[in-house]
Protein backbone atom coordinates (compact mmCIF):
# COMPACT_ATOMS: atom_id res chain seq x y z
CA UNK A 1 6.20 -24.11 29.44
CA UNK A 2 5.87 -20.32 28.93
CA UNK A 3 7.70 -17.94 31.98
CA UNK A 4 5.54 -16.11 34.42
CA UNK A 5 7.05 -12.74 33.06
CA UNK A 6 5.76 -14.20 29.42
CA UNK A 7 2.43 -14.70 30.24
CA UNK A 8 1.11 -11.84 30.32
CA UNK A 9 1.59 -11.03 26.75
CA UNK A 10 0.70 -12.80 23.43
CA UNK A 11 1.53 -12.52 20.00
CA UNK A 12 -0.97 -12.49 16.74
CA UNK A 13 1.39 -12.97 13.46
CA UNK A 14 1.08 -11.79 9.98
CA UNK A 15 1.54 -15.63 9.46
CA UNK A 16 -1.23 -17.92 11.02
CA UNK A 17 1.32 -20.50 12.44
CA UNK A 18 -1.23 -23.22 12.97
CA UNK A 19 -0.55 -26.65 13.13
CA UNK A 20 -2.05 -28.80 10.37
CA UNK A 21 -2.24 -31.78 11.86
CA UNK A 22 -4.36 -30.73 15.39
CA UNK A 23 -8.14 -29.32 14.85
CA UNK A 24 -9.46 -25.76 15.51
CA UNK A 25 -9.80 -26.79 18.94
CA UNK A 26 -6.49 -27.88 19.88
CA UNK A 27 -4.62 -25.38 18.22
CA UNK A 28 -6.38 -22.73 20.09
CA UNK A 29 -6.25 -24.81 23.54
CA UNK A 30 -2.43 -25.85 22.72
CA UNK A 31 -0.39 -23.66 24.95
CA UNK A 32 -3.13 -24.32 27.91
CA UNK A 33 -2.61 -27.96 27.79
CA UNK A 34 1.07 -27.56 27.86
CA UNK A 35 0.79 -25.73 30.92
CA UNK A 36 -2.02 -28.01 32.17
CA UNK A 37 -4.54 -25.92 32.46
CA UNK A 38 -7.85 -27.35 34.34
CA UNK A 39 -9.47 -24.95 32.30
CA UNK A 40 -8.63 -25.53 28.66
CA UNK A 41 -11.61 -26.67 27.66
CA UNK A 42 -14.28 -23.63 29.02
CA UNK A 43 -11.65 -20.68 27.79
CA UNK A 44 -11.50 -22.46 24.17
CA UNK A 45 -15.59 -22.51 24.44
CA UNK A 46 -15.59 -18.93 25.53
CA UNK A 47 -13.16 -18.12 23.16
CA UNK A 48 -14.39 -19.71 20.21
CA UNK A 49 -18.01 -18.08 20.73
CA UNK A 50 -16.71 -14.97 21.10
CA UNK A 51 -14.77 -15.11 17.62
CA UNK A 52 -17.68 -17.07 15.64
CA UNK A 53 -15.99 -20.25 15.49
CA UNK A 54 -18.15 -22.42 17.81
CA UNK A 55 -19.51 -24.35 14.58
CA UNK A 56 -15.79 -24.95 13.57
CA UNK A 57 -13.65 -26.73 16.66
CA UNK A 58 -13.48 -29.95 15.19
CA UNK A 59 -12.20 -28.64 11.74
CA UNK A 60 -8.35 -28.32 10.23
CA UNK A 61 -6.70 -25.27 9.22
CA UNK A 62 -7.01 -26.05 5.72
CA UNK A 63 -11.04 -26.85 5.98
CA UNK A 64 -11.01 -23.13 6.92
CA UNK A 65 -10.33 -19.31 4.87
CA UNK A 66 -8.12 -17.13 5.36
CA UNK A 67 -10.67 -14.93 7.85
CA UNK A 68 -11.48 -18.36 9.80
CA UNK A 69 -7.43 -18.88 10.35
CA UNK A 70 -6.70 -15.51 11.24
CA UNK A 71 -9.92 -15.86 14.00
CA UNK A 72 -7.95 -19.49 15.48
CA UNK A 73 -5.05 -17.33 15.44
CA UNK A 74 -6.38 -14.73 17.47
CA UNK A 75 -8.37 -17.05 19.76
CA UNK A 76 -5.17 -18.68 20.22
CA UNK A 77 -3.94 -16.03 22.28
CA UNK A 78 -7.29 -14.96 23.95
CA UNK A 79 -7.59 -17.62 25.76
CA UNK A 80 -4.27 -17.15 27.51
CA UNK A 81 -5.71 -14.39 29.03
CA UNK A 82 -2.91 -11.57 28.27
CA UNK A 83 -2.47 -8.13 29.18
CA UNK A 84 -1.42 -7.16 26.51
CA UNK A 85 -1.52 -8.39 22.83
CA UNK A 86 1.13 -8.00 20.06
CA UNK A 87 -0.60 -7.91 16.75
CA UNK A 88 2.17 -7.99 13.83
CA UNK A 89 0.45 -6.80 10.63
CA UNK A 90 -2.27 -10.15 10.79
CA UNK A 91 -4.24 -9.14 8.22
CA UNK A 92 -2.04 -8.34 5.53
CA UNK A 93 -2.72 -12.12 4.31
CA UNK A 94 -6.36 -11.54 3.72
CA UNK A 95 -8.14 -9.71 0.63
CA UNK A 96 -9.16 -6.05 1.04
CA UNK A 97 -12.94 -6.86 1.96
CA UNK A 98 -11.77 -9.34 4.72
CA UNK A 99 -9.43 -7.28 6.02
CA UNK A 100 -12.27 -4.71 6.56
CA UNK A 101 -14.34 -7.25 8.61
CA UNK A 102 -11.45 -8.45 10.59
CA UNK A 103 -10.66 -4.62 11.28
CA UNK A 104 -14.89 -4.48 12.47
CA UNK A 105 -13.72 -7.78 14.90
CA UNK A 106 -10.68 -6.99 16.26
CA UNK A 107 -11.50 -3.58 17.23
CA UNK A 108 -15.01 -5.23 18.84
CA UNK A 109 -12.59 -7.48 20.42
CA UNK A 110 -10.19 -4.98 22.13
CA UNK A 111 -13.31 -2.81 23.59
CA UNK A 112 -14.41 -5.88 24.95
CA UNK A 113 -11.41 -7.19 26.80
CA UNK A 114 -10.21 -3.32 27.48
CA UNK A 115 -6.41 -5.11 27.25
CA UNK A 116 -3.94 -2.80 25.69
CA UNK A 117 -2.97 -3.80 22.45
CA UNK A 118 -0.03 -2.77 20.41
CA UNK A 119 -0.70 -3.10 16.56
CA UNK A 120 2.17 -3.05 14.01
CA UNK A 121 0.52 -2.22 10.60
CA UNK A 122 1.68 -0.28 6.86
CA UNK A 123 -1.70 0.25 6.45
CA UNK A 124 -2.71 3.49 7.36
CA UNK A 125 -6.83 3.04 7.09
CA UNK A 126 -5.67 0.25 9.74
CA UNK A 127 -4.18 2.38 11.95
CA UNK A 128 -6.41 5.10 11.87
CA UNK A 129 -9.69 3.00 12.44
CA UNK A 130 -8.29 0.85 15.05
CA UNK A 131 -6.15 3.16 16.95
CA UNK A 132 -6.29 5.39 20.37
CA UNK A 133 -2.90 6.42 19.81
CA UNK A 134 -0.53 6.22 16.71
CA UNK A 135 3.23 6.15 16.48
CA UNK A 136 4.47 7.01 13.35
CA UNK A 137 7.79 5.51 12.78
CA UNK A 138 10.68 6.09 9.73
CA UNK A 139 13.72 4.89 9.39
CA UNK A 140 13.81 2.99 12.97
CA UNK A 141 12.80 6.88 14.60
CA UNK A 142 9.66 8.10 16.15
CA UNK A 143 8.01 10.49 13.76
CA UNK A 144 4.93 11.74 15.65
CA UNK A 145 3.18 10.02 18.36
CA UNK A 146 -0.77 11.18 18.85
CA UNK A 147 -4.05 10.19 18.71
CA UNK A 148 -5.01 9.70 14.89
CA UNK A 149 -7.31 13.14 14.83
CA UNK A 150 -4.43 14.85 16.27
CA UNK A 151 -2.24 13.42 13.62
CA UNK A 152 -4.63 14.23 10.47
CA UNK A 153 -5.12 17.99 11.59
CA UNK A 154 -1.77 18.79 12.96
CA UNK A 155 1.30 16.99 11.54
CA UNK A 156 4.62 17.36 12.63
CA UNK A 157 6.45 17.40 9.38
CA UNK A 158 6.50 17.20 5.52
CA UNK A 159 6.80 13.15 6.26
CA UNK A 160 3.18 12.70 8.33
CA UNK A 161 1.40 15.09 6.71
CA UNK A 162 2.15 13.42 3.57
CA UNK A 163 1.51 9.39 5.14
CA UNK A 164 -1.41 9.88 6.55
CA UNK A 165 -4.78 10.67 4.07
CA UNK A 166 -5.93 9.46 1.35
CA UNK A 167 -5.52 10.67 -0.89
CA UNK A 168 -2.44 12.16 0.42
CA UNK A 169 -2.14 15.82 1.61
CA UNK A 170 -1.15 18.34 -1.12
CA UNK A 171 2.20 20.28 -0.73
CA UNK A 172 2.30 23.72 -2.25
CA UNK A 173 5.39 26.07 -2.08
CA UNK A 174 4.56 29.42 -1.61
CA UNK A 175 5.61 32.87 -0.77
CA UNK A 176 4.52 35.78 1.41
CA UNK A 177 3.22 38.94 -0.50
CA UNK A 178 1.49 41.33 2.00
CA UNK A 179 -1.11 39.53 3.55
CA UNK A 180 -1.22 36.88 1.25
CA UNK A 181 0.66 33.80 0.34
CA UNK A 182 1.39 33.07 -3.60
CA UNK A 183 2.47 30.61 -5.92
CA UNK A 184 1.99 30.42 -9.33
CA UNK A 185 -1.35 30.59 -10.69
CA UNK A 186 -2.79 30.95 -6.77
CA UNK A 187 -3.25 33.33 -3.70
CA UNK A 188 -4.17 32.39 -0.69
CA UNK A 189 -5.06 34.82 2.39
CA UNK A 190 -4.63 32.25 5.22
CA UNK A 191 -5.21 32.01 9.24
CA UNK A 192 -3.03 32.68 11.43
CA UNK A 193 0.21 31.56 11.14
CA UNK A 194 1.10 34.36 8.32
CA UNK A 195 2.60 36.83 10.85
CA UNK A 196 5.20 34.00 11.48
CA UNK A 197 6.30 34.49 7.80
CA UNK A 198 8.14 37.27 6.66
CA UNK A 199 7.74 39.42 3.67
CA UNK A 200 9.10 37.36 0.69
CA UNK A 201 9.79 33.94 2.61
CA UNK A 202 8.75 30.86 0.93
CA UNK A 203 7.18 28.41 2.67
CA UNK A 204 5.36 24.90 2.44
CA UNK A 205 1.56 25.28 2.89
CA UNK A 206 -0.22 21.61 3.30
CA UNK A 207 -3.92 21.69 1.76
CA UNK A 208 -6.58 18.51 2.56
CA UNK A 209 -8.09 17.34 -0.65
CA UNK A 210 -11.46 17.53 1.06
CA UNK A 211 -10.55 21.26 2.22
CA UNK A 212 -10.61 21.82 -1.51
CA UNK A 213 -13.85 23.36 -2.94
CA UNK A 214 -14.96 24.38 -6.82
CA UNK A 215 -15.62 28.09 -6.81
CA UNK A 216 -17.65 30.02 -8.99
């Protein structure tokens, strides 16, 4: 059986650890019949409409695709009813349009059930549709930790600004002449952070693609 203080969480994998040899339905009711759970049966139900796999409880994992497993997989630990759910990169199994519909479900999902959800993802079009906060981590350390707006406009360092956007943010090195900054082939009069410069100090100036705009 699973402990009290486990209960309240549950874990979607990049993997879709289903047993082949039990249906749709008994995978997903699995760890509520170990516990005996008069239930089983109506959260499985509930479940399995809510995830669009009513039609597909008496099937195996390998009558299904990949976007049917990953569903089982996820209905596997609705119906335990968590407060909280551990998603560990479970989509990176799936082809890039699946992926997008599963991003479409799972975030239809979490507004739904209004559990927190912590989401473990390289995929930064992931992380920035699905999230209400992002921690960006490197190297095992906490990079930047904001909402993914937050993030886009106002990185913390060369790393974020550089992760996050595609394409990725450009980089310039310039240098403070007057009231303008200069680099090679370029000038630039920026906002206000020039007064923070000094005369002759080179600094790194981060420019958006789509701040970019053909001139006459």
């Amino acid at each position: 059986d699973v402990a009290p203080a486990q209960r309240d969480v549950a874990m979607v994998f990049q993997g879709y650890a289903l047993y082949p040899h039990m249906t749709v339905r008994q995978n997903m009711g699995f760890a509520l019949e170990l516990r005996r759970a008069p239930d089983t049966e109506a959260r499985v139900d509930a479940a399995a409409r809510m995830l669009g796999l009513g039609h597909l409880l008496d099937r195996y994992p390998r009558e299904l695709s990949g976007g049917q497993r990953q569903r089982v997989a996820m209905g596997r630990a609705l119906v335990r009813r968590p407060r909280v759910f551990l998603f560990d990169e479970p989509l990176s199994n799936l082809d890039a349009k699946l992926r997008g519909q599963m991003r479409v479900e799972i975030a239809r999902l979490h507004r739904r059930l209004g559990a927190t959800s912590l989401y473990v993802t390289h995929d930064q079009v992931e992380a920035m549709t699905l999230a209400d906060q992002i921690a960006i981590m490197r190297d095992g350390q906490v990079q930047q930790v904001a909402s993914p707006l937050e993030i886009f406009d106002r990185p913390v360092n060369l790393y974020v600004a550089t992760f996050i956007g595609t394409p990725e943010m450009n980089i310039l090195t310039m240098r403070r002449e007057g009231d303008r900054l200069v680099a090679p082939a370029l000038s630039v009069r920026p906002g206000g952070f020039l007064p923070a410069v000094k005369d002759g100090v080179q600094v790194k100036v981060g420019i958006r693609p789509d701040h970019v705009q053909l001139a006459a």
